[in-house]
PDB file of N, CA and C in Angstrom:
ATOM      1  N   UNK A   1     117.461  99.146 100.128  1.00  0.00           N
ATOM      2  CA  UNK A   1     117.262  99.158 101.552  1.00  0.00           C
ATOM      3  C   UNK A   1     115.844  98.706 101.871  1.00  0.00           C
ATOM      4  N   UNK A   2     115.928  98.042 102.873  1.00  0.00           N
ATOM      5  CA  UNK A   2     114.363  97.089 103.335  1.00  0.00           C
ATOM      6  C   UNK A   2     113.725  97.600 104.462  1.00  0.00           C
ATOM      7  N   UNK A   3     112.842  98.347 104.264  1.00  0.00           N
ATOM      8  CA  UNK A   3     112.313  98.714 105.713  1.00  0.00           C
ATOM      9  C   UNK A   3     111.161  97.360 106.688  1.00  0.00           C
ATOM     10  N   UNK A   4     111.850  97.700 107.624  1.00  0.00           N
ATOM     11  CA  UNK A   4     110.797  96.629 108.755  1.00  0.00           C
ATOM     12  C   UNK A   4     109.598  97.084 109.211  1.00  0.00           C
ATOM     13  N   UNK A   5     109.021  96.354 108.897  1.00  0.00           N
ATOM     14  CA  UNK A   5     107.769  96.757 109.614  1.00  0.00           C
ATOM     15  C   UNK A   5     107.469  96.889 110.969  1.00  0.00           C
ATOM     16  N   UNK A   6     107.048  97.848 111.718  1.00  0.00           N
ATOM     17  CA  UNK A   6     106.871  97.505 112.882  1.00  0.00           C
ATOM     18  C   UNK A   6     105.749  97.455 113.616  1.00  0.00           C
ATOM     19  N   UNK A   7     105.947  95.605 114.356  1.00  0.00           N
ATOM     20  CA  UNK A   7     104.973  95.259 114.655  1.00  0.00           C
ATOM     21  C   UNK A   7     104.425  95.126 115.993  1.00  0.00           C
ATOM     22  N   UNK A   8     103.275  95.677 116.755  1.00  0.00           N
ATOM     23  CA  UNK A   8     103.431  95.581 118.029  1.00  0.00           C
ATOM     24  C   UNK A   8     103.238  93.961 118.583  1.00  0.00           C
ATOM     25  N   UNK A   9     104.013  94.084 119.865  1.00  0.00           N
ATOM     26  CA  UNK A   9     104.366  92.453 120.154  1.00  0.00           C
ATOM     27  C   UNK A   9     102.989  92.554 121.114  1.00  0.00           C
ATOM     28  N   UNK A  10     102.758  91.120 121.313  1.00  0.00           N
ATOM     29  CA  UNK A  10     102.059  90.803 121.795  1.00  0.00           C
ATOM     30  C   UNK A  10     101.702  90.976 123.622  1.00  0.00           C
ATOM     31  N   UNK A  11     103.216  90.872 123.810  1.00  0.00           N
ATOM     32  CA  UNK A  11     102.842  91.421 124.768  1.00  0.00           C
ATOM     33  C   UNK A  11     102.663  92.473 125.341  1.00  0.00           C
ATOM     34  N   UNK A  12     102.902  93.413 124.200  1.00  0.00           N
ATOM     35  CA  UNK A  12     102.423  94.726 124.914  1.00  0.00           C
ATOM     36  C   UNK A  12     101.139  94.989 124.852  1.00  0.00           C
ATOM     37  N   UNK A  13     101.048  94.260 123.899  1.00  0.00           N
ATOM     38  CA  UNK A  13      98.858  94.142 123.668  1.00  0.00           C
ATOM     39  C   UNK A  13      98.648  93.961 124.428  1.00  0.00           C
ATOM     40  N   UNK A  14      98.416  92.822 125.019  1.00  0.00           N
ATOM     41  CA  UNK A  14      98.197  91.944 126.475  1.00  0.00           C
ATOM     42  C   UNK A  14      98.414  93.023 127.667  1.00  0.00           C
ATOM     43  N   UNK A  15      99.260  93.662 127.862  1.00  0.00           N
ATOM     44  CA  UNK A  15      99.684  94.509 128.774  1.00  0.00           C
ATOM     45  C   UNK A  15      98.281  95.835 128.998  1.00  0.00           C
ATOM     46  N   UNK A  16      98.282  96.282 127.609  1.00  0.00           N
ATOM     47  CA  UNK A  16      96.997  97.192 127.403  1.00  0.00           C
ATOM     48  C   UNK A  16      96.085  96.482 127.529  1.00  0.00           C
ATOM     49  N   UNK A  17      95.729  95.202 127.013  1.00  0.00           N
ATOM     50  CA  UNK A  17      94.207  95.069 127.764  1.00  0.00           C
ATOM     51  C   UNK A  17      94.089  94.868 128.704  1.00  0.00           C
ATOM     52  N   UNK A  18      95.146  94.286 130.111  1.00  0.00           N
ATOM     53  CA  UNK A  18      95.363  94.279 131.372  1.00  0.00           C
ATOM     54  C   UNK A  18      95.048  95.267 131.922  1.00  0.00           C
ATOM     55  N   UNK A  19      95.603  96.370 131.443  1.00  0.00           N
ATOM     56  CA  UNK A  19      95.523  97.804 132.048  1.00  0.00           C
ATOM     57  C   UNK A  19      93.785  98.288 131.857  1.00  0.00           C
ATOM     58  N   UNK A  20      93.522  98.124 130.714  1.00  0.00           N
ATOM     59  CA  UNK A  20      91.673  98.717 130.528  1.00  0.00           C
ATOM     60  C   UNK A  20      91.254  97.781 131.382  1.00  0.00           C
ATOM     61  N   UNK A  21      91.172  96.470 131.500  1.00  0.00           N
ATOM     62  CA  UNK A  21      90.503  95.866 132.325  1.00  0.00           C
ATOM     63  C   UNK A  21      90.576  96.234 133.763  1.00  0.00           C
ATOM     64  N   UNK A  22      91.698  96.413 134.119  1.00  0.00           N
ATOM     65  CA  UNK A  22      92.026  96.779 135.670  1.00  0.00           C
ATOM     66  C   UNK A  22      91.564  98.121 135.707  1.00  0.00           C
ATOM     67  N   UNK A  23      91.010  99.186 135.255  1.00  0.00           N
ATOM     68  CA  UNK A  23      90.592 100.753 135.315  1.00  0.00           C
ATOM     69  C   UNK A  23      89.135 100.588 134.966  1.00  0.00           C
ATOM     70  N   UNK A  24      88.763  99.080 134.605  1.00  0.00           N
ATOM     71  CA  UNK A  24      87.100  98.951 134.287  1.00  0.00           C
ATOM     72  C   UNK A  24      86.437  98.203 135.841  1.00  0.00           C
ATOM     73  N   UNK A  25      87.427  96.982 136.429  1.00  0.00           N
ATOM     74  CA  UNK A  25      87.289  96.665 137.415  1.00  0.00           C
ATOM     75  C   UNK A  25      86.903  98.110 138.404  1.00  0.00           C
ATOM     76  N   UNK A  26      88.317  98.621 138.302  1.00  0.00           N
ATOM     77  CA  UNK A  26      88.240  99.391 139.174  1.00  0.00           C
ATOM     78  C   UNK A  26      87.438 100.526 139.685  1.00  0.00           C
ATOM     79  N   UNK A  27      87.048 101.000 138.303  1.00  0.00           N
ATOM     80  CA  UNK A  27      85.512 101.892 138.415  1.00  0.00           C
ATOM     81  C   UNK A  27      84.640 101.603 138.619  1.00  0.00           C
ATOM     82  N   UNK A  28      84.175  99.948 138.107  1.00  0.00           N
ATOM     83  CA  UNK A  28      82.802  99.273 138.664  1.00  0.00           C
ATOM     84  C   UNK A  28      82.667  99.163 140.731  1.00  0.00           C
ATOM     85  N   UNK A  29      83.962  98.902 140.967  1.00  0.00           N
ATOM     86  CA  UNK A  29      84.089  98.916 142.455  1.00  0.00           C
ATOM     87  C   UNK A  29      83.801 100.148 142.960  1.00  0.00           C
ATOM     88  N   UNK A  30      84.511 100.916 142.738  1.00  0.00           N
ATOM     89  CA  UNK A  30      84.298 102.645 142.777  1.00  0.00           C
ATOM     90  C   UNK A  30      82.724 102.585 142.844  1.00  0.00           C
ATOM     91  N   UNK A  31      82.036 102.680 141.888  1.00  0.00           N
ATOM     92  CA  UNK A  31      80.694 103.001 141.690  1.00  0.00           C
ATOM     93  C   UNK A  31      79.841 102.326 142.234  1.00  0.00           C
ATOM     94  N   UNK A  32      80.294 101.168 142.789  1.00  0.00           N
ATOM     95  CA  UNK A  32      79.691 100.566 144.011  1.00  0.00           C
ATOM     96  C   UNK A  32      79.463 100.661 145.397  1.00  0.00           C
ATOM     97  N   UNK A  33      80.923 100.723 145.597  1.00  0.00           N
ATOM     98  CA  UNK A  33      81.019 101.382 147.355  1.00  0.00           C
ATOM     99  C   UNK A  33      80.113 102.553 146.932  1.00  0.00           C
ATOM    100  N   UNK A  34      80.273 103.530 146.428  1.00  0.00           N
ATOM    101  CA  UNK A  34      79.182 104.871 146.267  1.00  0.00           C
ATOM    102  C   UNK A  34      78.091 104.772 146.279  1.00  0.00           C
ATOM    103  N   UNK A  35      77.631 103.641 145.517  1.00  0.00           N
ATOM    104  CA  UNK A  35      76.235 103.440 145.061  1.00  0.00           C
ATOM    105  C   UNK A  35      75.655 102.564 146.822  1.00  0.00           C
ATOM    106  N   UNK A  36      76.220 101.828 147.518  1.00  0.00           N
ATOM    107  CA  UNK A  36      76.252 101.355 148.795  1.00  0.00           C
ATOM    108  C   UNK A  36      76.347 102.597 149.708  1.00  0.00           C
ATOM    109  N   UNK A  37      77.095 103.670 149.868  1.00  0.00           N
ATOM    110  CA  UNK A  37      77.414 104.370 150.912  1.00  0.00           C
ATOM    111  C   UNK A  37      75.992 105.245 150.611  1.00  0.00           C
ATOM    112  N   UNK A  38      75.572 105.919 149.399  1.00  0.00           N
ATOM    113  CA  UNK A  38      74.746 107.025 149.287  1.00  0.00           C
ATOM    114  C   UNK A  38      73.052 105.904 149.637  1.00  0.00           C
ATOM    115  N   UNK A  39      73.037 104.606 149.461  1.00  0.00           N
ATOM    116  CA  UNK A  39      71.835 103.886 149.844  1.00  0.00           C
ATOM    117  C   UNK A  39      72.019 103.989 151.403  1.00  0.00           C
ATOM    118  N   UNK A  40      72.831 103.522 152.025  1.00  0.00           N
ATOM    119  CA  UNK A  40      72.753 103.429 153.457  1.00  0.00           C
ATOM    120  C   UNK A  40      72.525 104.392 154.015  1.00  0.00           C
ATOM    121  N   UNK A  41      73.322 106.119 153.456  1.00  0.00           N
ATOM    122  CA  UNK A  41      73.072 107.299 153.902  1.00  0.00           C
ATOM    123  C   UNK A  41      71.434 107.743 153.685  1.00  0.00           C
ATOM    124  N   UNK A  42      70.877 107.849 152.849  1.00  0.00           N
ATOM    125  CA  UNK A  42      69.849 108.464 152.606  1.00  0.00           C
ATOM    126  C   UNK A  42      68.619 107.195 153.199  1.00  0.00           C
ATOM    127  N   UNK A  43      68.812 105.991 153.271  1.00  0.00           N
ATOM    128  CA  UNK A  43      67.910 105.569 154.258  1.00  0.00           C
ATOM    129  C   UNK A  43      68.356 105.624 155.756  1.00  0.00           C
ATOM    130  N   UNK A  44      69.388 105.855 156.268  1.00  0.00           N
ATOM    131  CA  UNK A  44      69.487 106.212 157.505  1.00  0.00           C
ATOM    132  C   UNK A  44      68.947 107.548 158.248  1.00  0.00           C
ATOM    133  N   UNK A  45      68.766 108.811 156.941  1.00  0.00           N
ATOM    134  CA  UNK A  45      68.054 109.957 157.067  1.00  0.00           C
ATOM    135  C   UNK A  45      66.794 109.574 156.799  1.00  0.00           C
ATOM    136  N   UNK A  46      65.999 108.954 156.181  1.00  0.00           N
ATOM    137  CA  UNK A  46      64.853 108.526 156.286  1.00  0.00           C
ATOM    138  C   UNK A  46      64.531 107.722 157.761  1.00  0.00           C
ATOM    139  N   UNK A  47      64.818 107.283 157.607  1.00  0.00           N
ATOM    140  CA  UNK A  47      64.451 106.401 159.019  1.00  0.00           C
ATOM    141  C   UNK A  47      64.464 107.411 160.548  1.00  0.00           C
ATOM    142  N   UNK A  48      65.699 107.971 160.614  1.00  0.00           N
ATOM    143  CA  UNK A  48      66.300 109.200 161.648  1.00  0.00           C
ATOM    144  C   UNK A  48      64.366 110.305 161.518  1.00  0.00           C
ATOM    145  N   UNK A  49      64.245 110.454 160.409  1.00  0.00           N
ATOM    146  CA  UNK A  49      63.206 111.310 160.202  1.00  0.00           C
ATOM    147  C   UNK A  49      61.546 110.698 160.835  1.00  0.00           C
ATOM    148  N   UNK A  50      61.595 109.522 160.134  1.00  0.00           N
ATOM    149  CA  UNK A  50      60.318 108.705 160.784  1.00  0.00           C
ATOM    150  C   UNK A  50      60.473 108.548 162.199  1.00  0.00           C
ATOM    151  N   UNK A  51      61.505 108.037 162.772  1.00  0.00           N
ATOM    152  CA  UNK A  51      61.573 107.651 164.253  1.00  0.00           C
ATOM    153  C   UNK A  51      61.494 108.998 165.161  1.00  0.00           C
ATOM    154  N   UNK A  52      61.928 110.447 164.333  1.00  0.00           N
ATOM    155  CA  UNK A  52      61.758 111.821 164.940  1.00  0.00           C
ATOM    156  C   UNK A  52      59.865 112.105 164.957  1.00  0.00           C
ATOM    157  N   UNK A  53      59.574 111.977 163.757  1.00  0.00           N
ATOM    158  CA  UNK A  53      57.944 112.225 163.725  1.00  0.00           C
ATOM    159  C   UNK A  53      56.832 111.098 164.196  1.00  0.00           C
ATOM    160  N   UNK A  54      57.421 109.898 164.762  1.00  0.00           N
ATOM    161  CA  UNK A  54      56.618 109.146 165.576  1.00  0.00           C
ATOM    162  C   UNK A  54      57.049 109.557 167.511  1.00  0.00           C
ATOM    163  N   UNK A  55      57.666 109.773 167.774  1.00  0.00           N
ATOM    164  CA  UNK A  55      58.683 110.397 168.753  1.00  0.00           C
ATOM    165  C   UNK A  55      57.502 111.414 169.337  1.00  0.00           C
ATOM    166  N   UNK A  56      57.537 112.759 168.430  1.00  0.00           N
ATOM    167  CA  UNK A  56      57.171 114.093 168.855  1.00  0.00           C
ATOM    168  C   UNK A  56      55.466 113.655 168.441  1.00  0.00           C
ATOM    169  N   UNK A  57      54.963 112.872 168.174  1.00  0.00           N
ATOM    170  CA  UNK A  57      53.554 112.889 168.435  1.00  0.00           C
ATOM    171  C   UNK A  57      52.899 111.765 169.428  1.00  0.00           C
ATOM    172  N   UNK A  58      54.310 111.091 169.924  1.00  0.00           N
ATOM    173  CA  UNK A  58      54.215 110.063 171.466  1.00  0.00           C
ATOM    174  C   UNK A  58      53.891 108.816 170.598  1.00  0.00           C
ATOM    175  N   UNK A  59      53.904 107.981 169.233  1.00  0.00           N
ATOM    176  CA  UNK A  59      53.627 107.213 169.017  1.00  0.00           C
ATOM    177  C   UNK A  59      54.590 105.791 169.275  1.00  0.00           C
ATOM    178  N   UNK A  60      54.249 104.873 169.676  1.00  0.00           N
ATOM    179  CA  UNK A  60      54.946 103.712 169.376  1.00  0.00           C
ATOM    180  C   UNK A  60      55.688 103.077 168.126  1.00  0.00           C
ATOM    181  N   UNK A  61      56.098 102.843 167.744  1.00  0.00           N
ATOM    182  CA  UNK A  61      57.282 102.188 167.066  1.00  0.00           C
ATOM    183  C   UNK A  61      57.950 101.109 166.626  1.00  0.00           C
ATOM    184  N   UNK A  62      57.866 100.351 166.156  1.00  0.00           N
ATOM    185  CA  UNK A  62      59.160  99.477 165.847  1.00  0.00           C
ATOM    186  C   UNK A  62      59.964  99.206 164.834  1.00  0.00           C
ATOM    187  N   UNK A  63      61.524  99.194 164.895  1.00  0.00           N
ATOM    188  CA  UNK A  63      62.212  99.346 163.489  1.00  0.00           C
ATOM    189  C   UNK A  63      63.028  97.830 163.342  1.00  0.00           C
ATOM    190  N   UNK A  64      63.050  97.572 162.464  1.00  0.00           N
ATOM    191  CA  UNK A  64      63.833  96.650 162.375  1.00  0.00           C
ATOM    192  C   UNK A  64      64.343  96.345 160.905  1.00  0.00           C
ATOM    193  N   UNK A  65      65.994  96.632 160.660  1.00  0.00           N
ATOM    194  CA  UNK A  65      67.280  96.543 160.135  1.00  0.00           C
ATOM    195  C   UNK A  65      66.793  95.088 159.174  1.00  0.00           C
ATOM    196  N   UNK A  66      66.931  94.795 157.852  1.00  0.00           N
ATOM    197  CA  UNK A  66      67.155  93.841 157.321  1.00  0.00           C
ATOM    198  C   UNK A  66      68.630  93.952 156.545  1.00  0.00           C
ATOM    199  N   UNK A  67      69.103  94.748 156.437  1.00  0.00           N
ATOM    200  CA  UNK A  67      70.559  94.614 156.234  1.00  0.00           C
ATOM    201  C   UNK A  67      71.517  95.830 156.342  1.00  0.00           C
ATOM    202  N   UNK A  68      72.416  95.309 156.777  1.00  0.00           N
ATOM    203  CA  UNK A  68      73.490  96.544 157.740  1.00  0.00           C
ATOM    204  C   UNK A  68      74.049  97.022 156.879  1.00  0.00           C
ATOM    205  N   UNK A  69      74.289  96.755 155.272  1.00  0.00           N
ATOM    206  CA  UNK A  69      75.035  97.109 154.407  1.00  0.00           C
ATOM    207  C   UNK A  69      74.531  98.449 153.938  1.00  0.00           C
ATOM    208  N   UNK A  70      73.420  98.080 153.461  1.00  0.00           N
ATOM    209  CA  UNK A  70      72.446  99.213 152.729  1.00  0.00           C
ATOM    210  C   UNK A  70      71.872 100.051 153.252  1.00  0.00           C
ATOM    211  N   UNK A  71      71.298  98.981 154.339  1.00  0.00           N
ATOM    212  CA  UNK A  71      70.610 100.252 155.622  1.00  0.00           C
ATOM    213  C   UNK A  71      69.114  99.816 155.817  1.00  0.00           C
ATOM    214  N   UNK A  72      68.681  98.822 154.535  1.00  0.00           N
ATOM    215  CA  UNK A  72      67.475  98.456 154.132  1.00  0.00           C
ATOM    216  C   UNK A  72      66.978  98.163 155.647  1.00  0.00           C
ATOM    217  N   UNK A  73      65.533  98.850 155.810  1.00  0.00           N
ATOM    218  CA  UNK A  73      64.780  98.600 157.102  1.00  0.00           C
ATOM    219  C   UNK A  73      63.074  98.613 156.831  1.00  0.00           C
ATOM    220  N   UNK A  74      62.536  98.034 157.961  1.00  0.00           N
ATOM    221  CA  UNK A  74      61.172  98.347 158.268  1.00  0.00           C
ATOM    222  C   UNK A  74      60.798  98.851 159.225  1.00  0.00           C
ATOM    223  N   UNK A  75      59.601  99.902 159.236  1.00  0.00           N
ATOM    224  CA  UNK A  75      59.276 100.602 160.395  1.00  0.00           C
ATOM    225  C   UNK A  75      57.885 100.803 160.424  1.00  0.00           C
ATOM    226  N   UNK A  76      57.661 100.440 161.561  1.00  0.00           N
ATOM    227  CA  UNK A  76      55.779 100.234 162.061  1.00  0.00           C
ATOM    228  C   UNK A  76      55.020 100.971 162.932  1.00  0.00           C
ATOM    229  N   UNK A  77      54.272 101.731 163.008  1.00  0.00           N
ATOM    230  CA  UNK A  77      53.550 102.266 163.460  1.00  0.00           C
ATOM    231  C   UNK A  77      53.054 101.278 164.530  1.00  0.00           C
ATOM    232  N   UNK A  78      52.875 100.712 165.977  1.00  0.00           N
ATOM    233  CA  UNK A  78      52.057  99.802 166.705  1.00  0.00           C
ATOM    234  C   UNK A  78      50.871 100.489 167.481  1.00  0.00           C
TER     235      UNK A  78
END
């Protein structure tokens, strides 16, 4: 009696590296939007904070947004 070997086909290989790839994509995206949402949040509390402590000591101001994504800004004392 001859035993067969058994061999995995190819396409189920293919199938598994489809799958790791798509759960590697998918976490890099993941960890992006996050890594985007927690930048925009914590400079929007920065900024909220500066524009409060120029505010309550009557100072002038100007802010200006270099990108809406992140939140990235500048803010000036005039």
């Amino acid at each position: 009696m001859s035993e067969e070997l058994k061999i995995p086909s190819i396409a189920s290989q293919a199938t598994g590296t489809m799958i790791v790839a798509a759960i590697i994509v998918g976490g890099i995206i993941i960890l992006l939007c996050l890594y985007l949402g927690l930048t925009r949040y914590y400079n929007s509390q920065e900024l909220e904070s500066l524009i409060e402590g120029a505010e309550s000591k009557g100072e002038k101001y100007s802010v200006t947004i270099h990108n809406n994504i992140t939140g990235k800004y500048s803010f000036e004392i005039d």
